[in-house]
N, C-alpha and C. Protein backbone atom coordinates (compact mmCIF):
# COMPACT_ATOMS: atom_id res chain seq x y z
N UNK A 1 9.97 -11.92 12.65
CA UNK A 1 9.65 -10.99 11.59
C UNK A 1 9.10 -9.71 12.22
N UNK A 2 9.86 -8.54 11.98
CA UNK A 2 9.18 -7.45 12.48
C UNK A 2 8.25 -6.40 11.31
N UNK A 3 7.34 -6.34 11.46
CA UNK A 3 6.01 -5.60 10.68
C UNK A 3 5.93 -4.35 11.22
N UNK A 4 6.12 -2.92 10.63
CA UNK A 4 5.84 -1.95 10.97
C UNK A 4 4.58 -1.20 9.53
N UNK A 5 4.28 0.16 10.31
CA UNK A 5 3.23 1.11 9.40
C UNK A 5 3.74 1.26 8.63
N UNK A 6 3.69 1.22 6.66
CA UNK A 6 3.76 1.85 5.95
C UNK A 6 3.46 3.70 5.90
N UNK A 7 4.59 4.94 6.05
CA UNK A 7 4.54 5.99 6.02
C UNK A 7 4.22 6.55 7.24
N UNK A 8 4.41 5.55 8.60
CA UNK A 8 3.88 6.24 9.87
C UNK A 8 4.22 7.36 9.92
N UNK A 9 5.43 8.23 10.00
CA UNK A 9 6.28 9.21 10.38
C UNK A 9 5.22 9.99 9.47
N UNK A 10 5.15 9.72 8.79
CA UNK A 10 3.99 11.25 7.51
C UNK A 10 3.10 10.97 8.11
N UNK A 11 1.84 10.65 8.61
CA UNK A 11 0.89 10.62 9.07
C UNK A 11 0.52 11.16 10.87
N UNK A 12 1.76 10.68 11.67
CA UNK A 12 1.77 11.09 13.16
C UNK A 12 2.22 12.38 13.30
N UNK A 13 1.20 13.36 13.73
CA UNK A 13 1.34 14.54 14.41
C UNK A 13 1.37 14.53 16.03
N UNK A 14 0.93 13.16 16.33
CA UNK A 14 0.49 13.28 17.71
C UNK A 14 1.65 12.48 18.62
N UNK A 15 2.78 12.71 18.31
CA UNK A 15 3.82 11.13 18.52
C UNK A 15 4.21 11.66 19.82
N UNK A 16 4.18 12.83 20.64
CA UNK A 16 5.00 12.97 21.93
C UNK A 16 3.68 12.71 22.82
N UNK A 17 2.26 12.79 22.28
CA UNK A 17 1.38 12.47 23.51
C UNK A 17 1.07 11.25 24.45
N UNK A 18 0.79 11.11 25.32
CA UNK A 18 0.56 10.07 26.37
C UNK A 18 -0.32 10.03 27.34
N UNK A 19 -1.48 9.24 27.17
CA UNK A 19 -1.42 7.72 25.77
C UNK A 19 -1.40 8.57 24.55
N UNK A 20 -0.71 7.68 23.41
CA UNK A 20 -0.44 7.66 22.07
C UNK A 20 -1.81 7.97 21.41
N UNK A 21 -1.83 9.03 20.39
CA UNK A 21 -2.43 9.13 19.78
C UNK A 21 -2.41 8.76 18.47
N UNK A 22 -3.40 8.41 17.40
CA UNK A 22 -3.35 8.60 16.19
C UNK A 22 -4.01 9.45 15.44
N UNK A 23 -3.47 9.62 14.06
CA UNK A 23 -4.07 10.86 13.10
C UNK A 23 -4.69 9.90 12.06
N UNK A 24 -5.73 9.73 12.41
CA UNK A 24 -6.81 8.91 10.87
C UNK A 24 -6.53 10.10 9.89
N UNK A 25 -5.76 9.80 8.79
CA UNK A 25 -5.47 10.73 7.69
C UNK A 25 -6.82 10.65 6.27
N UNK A 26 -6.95 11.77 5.75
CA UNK A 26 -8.27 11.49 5.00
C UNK A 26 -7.76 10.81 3.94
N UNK A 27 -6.83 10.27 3.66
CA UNK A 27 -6.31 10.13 2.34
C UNK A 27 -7.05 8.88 2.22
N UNK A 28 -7.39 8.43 3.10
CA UNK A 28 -8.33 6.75 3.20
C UNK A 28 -9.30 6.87 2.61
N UNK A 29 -10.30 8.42 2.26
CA UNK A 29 -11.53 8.72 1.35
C UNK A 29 -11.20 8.24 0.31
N UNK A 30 -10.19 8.82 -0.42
CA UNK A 30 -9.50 8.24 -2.13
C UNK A 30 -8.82 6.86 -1.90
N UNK A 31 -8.48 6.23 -0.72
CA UNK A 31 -7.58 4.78 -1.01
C UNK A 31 -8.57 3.75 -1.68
N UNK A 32 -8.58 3.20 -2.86
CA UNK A 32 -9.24 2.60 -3.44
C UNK A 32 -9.04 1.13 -2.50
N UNK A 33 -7.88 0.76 -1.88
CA UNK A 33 -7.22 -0.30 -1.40
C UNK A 33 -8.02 -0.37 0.20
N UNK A 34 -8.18 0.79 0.22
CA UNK A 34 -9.14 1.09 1.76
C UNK A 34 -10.83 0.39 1.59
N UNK A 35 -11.52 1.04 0.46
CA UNK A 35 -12.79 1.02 0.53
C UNK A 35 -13.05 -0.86 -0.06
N UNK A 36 -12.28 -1.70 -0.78
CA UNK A 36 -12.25 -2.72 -1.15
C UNK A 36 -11.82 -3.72 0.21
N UNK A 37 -11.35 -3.11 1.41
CA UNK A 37 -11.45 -4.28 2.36
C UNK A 37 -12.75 -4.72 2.87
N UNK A 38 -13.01 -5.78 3.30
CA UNK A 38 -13.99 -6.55 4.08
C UNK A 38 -13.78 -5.39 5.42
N UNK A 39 -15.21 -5.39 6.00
CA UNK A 39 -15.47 -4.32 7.52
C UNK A 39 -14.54 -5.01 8.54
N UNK A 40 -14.67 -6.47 8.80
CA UNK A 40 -13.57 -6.73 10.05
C UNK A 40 -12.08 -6.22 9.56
N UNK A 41 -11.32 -6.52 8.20
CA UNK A 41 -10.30 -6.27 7.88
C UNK A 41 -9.75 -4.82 8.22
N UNK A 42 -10.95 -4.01 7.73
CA UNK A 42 -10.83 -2.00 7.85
C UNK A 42 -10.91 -1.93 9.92
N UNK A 43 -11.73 -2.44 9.90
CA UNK A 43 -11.67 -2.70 11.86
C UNK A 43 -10.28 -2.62 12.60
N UNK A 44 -9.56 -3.84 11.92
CA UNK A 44 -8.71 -4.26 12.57
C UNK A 44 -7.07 -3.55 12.19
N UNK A 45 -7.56 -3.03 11.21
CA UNK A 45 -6.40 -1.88 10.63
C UNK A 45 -6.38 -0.52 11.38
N UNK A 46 -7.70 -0.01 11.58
CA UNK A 46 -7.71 0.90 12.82
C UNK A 46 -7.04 0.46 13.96
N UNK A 47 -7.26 -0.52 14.42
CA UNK A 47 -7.01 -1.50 15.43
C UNK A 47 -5.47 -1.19 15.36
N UNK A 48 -4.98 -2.26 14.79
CA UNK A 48 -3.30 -2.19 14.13
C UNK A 48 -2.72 -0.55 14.58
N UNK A 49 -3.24 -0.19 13.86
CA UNK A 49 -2.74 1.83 13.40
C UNK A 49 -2.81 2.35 15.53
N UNK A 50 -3.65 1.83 16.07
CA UNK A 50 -3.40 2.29 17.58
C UNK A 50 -2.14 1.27 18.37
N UNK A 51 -2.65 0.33 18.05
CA UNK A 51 -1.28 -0.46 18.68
C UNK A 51 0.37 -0.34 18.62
N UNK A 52 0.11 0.18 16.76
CA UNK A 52 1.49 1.00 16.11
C UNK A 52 1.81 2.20 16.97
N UNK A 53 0.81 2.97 17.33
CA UNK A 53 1.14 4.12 18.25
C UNK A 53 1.85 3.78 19.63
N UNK A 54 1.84 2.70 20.21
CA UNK A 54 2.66 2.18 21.61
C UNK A 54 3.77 1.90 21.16
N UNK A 55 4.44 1.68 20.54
CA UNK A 55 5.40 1.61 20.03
C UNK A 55 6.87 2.62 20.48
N UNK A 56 7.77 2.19 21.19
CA UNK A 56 8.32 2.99 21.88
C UNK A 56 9.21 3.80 20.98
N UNK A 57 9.98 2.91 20.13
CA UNK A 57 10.80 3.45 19.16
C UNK A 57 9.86 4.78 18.02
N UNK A 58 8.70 4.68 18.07
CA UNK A 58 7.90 5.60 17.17
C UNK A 58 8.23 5.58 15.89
N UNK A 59 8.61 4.33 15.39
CA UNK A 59 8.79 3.90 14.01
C UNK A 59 7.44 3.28 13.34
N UNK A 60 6.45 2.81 14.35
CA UNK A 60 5.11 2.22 13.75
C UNK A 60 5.09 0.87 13.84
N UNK A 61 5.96 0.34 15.07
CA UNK A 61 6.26 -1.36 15.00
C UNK A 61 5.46 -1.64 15.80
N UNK A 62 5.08 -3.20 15.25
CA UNK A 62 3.73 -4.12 15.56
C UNK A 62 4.69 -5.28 16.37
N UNK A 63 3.67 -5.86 17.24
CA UNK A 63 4.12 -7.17 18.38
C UNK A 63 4.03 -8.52 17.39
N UNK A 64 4.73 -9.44 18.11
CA UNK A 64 4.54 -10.51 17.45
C UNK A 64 2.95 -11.19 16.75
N UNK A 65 3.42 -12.26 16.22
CA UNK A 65 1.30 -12.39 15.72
C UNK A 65 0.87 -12.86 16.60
N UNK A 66 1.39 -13.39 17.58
CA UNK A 66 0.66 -13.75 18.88
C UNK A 66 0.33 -12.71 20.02
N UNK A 67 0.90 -11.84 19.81
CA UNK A 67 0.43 -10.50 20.79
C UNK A 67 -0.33 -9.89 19.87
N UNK A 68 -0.40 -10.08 19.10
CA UNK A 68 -1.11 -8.89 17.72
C UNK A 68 -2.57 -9.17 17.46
N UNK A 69 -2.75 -11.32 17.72
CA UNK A 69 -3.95 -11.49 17.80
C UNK A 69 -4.62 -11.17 19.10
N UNK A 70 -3.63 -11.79 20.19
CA UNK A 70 -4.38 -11.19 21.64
C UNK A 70 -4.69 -9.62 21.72
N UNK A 71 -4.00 -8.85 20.89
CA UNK A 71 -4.91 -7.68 20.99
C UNK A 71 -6.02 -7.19 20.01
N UNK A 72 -5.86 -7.58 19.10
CA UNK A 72 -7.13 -7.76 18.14
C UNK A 72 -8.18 -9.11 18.16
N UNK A 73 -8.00 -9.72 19.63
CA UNK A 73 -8.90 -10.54 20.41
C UNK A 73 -9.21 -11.38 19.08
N UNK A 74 -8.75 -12.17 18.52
CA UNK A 74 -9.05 -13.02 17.31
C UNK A 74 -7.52 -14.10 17.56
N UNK A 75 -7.55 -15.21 16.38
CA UNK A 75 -6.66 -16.26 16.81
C UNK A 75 -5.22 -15.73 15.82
N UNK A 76 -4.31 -16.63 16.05
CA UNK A 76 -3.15 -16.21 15.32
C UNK A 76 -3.53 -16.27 13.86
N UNK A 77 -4.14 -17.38 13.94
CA UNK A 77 -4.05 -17.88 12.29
C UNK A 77 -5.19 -16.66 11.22
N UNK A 78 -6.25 -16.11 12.35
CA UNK A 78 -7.10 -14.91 11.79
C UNK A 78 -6.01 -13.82 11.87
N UNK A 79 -4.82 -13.24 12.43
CA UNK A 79 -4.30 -12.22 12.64
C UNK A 79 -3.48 -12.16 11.61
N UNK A 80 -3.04 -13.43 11.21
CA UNK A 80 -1.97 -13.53 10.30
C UNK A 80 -2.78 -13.27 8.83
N UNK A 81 -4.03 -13.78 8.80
CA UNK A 81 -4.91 -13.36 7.31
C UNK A 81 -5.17 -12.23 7.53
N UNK A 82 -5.05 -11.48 8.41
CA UNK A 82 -5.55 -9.92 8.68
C UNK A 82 -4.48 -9.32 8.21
N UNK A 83 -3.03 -9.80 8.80
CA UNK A 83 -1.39 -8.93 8.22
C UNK A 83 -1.69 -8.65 6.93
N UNK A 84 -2.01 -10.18 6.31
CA UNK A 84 -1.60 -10.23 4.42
C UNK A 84 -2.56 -9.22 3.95
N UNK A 85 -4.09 -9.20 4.29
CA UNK A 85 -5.18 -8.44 3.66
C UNK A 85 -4.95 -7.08 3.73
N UNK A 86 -3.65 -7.02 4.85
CA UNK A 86 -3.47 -5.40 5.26
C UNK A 86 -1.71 -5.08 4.62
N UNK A 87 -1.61 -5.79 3.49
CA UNK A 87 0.11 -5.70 3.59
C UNK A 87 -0.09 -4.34 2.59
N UNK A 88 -1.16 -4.05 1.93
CA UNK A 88 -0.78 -1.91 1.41
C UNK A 88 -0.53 -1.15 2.33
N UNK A 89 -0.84 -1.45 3.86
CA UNK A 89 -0.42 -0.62 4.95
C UNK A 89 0.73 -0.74 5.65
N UNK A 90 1.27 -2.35 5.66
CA UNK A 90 2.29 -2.87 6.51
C UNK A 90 3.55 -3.12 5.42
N UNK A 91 4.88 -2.94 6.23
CA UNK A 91 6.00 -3.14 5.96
C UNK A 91 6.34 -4.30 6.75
N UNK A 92 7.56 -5.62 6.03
CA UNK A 92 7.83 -6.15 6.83
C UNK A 92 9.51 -6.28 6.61
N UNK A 93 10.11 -6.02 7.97
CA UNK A 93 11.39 -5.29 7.81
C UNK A 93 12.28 -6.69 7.49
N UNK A 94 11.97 -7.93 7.78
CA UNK A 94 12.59 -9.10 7.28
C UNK A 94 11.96 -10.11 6.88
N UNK A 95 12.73 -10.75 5.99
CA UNK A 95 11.99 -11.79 5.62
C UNK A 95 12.29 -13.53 5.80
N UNK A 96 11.26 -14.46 6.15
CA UNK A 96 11.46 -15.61 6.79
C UNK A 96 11.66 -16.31 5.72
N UNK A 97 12.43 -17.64 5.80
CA UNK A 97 12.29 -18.69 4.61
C UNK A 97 10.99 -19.24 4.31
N UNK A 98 10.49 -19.42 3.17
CA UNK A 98 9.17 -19.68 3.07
C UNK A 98 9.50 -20.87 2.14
N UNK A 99 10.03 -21.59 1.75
CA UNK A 99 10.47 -22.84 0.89
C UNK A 99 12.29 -23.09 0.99
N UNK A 100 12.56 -24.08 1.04
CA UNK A 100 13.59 -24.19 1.08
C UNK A 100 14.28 -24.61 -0.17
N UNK A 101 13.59 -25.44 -0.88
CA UNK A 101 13.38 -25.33 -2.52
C UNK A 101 13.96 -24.50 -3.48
N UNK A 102 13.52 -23.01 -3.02
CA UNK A 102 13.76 -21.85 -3.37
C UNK A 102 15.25 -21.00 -2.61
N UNK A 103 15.39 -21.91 -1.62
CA UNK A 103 16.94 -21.50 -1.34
C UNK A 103 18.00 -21.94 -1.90
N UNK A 104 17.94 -23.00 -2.70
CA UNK A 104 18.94 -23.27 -3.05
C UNK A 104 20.40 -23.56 -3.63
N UNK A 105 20.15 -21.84 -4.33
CA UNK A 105 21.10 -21.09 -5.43
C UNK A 105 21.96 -20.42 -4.99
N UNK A 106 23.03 -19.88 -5.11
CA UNK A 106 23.97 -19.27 -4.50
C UNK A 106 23.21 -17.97 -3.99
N UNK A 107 23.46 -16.86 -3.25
CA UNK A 107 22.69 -15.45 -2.97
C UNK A 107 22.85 -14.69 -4.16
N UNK A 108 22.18 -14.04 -4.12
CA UNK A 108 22.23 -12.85 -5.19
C UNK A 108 22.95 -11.71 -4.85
N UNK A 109 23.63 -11.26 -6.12
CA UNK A 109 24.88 -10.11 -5.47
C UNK A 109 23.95 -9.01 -5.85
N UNK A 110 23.59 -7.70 -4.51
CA UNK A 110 23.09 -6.67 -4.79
C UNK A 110 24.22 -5.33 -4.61
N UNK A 111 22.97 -4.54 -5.48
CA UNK A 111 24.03 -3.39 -5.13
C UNK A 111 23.01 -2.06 -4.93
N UNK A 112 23.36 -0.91 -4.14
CA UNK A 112 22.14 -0.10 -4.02
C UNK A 112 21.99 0.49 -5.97
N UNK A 113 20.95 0.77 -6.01
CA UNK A 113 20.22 1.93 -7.14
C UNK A 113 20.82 3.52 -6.64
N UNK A 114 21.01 4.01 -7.61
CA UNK A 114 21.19 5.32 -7.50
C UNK A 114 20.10 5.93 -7.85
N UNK A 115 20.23 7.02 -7.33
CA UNK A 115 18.45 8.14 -7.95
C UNK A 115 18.05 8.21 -8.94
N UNK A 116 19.01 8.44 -9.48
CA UNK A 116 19.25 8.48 -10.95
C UNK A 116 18.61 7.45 -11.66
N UNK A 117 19.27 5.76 -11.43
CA UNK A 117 18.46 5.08 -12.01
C UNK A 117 17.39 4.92 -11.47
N UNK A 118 17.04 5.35 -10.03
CA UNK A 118 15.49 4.74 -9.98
C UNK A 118 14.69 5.54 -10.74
N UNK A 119 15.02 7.22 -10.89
CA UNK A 119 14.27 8.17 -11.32
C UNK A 119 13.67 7.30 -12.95
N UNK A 120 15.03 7.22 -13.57
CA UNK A 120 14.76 6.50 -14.74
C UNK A 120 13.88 5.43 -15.16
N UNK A 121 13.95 3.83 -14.25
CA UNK A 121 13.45 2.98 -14.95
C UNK A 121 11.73 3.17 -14.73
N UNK A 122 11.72 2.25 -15.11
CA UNK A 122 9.72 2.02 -15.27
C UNK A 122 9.70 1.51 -14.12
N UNK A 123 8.39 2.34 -13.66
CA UNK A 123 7.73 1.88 -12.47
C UNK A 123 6.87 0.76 -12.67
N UNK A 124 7.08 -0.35 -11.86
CA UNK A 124 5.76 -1.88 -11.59
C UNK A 124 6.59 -2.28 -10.43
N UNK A 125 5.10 -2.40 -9.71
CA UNK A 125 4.55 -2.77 -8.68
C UNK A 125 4.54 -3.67 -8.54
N UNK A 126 5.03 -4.58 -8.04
CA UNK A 126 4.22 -6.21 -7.66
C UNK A 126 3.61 -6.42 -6.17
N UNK A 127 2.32 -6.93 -6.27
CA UNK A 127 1.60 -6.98 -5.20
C UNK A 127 0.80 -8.78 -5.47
N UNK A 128 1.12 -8.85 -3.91
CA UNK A 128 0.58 -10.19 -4.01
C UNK A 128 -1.22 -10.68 -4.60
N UNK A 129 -1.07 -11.82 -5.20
CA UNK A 129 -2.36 -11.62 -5.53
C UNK A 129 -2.64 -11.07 -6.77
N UNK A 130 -2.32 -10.10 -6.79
CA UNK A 130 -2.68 -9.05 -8.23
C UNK A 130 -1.76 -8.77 -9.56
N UNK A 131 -0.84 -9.65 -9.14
CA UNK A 131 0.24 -9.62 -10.03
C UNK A 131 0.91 -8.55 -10.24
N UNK A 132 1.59 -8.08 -11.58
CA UNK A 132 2.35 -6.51 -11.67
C UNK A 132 1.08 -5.59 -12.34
N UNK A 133 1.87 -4.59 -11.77
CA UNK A 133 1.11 -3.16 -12.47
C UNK A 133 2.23 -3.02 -13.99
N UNK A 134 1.59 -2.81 -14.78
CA UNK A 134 1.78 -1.99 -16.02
C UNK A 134 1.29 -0.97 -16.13
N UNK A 135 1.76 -0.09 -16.92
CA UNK A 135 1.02 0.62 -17.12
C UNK A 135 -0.17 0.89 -18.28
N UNK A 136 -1.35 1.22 -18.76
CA UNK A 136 -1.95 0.99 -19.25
C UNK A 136 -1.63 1.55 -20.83
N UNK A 137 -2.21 1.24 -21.64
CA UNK A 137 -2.08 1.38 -23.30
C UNK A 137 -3.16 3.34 -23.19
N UNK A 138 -2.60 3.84 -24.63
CA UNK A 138 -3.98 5.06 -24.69
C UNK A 138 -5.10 4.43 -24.92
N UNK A 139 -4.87 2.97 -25.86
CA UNK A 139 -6.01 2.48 -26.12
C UNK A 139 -7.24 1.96 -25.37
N UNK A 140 -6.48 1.71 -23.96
CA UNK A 140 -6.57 0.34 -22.53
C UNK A 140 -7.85 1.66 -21.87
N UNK A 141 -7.37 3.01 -22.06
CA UNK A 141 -7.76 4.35 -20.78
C UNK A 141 -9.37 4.83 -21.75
N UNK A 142 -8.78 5.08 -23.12
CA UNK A 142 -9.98 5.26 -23.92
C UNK A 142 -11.04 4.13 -23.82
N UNK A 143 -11.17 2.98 -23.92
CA UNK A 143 -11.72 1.89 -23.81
C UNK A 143 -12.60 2.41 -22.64
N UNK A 144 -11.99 2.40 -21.49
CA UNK A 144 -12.45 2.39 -20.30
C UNK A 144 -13.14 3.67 -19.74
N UNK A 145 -12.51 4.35 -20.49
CA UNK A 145 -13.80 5.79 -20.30
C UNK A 145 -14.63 5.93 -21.34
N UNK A 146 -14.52 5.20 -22.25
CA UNK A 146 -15.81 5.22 -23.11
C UNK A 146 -16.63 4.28 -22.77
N UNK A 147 -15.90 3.06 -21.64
CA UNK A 147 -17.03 2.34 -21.00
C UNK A 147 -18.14 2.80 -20.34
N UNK A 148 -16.80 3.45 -19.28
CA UNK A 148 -17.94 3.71 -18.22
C UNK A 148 -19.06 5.47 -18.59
N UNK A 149 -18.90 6.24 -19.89
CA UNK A 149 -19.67 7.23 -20.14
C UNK A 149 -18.90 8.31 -19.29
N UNK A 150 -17.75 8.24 -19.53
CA UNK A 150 -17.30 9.82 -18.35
C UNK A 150 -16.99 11.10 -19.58
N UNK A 151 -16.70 11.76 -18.58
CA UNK A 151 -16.03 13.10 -19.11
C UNK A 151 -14.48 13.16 -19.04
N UNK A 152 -13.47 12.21 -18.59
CA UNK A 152 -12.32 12.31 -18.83
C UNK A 152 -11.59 12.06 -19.94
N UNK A 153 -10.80 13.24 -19.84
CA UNK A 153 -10.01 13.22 -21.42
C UNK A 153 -9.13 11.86 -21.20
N UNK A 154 -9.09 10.58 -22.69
CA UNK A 154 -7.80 9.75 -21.98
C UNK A 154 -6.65 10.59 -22.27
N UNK A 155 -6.26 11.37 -23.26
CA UNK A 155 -5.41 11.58 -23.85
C UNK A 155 -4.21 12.22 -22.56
N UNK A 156 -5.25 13.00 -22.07
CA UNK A 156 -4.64 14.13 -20.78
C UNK A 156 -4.36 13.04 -19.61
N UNK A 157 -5.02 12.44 -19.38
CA UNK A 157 -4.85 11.44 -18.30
C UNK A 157 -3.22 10.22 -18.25
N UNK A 158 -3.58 9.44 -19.96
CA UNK A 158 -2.35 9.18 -19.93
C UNK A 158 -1.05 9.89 -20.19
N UNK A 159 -1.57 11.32 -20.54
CA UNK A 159 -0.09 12.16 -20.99
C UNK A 159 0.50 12.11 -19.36
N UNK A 160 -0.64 12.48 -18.42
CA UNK A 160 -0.43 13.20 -17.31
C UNK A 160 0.49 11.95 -16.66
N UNK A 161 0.07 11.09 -16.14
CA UNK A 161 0.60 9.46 -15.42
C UNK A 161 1.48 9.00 -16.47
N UNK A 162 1.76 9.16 -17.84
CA UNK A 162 3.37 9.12 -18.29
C UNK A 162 4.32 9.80 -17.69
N UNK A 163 4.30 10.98 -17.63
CA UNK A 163 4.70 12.11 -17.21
C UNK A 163 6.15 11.61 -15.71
N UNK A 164 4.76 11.65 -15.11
CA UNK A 164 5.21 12.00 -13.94
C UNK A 164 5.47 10.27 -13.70
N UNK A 165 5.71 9.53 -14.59
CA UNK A 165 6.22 7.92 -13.79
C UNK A 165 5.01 6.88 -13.43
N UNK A 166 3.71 7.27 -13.70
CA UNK A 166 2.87 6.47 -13.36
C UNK A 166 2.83 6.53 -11.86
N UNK A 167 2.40 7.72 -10.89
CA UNK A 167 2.43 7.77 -9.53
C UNK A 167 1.72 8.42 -9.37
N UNK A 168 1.02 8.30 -8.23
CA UNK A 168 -0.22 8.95 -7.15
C UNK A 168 0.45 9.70 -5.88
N UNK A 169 0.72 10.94 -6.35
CA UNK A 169 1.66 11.74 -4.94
C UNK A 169 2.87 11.25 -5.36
N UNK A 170 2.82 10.57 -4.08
CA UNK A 170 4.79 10.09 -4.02
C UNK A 170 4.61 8.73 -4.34
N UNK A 171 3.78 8.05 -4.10
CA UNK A 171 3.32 6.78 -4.20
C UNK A 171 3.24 5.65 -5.59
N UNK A 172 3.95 4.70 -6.50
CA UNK A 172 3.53 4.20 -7.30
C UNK A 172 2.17 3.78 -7.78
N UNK A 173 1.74 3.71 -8.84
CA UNK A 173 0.02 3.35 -9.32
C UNK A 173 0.07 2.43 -8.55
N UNK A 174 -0.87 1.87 -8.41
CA UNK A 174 -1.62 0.43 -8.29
C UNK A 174 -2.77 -0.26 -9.26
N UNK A 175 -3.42 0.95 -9.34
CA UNK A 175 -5.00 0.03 -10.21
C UNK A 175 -5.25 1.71 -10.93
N UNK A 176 -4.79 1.77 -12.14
CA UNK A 176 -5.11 2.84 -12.70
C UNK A 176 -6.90 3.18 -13.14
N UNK A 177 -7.52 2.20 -13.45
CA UNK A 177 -8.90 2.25 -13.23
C UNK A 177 -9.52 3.16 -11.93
N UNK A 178 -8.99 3.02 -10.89
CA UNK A 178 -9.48 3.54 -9.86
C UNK A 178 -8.88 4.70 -9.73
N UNK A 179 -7.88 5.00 -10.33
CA UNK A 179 -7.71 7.26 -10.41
C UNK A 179 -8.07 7.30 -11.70
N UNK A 180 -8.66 6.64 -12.77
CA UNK A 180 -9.81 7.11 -13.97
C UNK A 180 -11.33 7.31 -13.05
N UNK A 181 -11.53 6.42 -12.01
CA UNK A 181 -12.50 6.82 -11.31
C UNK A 181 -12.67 8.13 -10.44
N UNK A 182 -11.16 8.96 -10.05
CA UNK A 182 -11.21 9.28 -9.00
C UNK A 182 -11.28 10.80 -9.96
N UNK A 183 -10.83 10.78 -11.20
CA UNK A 183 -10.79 11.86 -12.18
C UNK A 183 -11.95 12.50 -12.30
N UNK A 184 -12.97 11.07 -12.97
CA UNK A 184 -14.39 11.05 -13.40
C UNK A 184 -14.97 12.03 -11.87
N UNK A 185 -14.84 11.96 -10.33
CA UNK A 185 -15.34 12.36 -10.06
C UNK A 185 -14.99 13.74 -9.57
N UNK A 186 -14.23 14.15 -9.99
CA UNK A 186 -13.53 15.45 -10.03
C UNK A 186 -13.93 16.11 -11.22
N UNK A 187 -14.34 15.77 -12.66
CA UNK A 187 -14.57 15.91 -13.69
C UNK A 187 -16.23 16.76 -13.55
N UNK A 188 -16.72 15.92 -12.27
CA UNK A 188 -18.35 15.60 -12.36
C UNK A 188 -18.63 17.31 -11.10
């Protein structure tokens, strides 16, 4: 299984230097997904993010989990709970059989999406653990800013994240609570 950086190429300014550098990007101030890891987890993602820099191809590819723990000096089986806790950062370019159970149906016939339709359908997320993203109700945003006592309009908020697809930059939502937070403090 090969695991590379989610968005390396946008983030590396420093890719012809030697030794490899990295660009800690600030966008990690606002990653809600950042400030919710455990300290060894955020550690070892720094960690990760330099090792991605040796990488000869300069695509952001990571060593096996056995080189990955010997360099994050921890065991496989900790490196491998470190991958999953870190999979908002990591891509994994294939995927292993994980039940065989689940193989058992003929393959599925794909075909690419055009722009067009991706532009179109509804955006959800599925993330392990957390199930899908929806997007939230006017009722779901009002609720929640009349919880927490802010100054954000819902009305503007959900007009705004209808709008544009339910996305952060280029990026799909994840936890819309946490850019009602990130509003509130822009608001403040």
């Amino acid at each position: 299984m090969t695991i590379r950086i989610k968005n390396w190429k946008r983030f590396q300014h420093f890719k012809d230097r030697r030794p490899p550098w990295i660009k800690l990007h600030r966008d990690v101030l606002d990653d809600m997904e950042w400030h919710e890891l455990d300290p060894p987890a955020a550690k070892h993602l720094v960690m990760i993010w330099l090792i991605a820099s040796e990488d000869e191809t300069k695509e952001g590819r990571l060593p096996c989990v056995k080189e990955l723990a010997f360099r994050l000096r921890v065991s496989e089986k900790q490196a491998e709970s470190t991958v999953s806790k870190l999979s908002h950062w990591l891509i994994q370019d294939d995927i292993t059989t994980i039940s065989e159970r689940y193989q058992d149906g003929p393959p599925e016939e794909s075909r690419e999406e055009t722009e067009t339709e991706t532009e179109k359908r509804q955006i959800i997320v599925t993330r392990p653990g957390n199930g899908r993203f929806t997007p939230p109700t006017l009722d779901e945003v009002s609720e929640y800013c009349k919880a927490r006592n802010n100054r954000v309009d819902p009305v503007k908020f959900h007009a705004f994240y209808t709008s544009n697809g339910w996305r952060v930059g280029k990026n799909p939502m994840k936890k819309w609570k946490a850019s009602v937070v990130t509003w509130e403090r822009s608001a403040n």
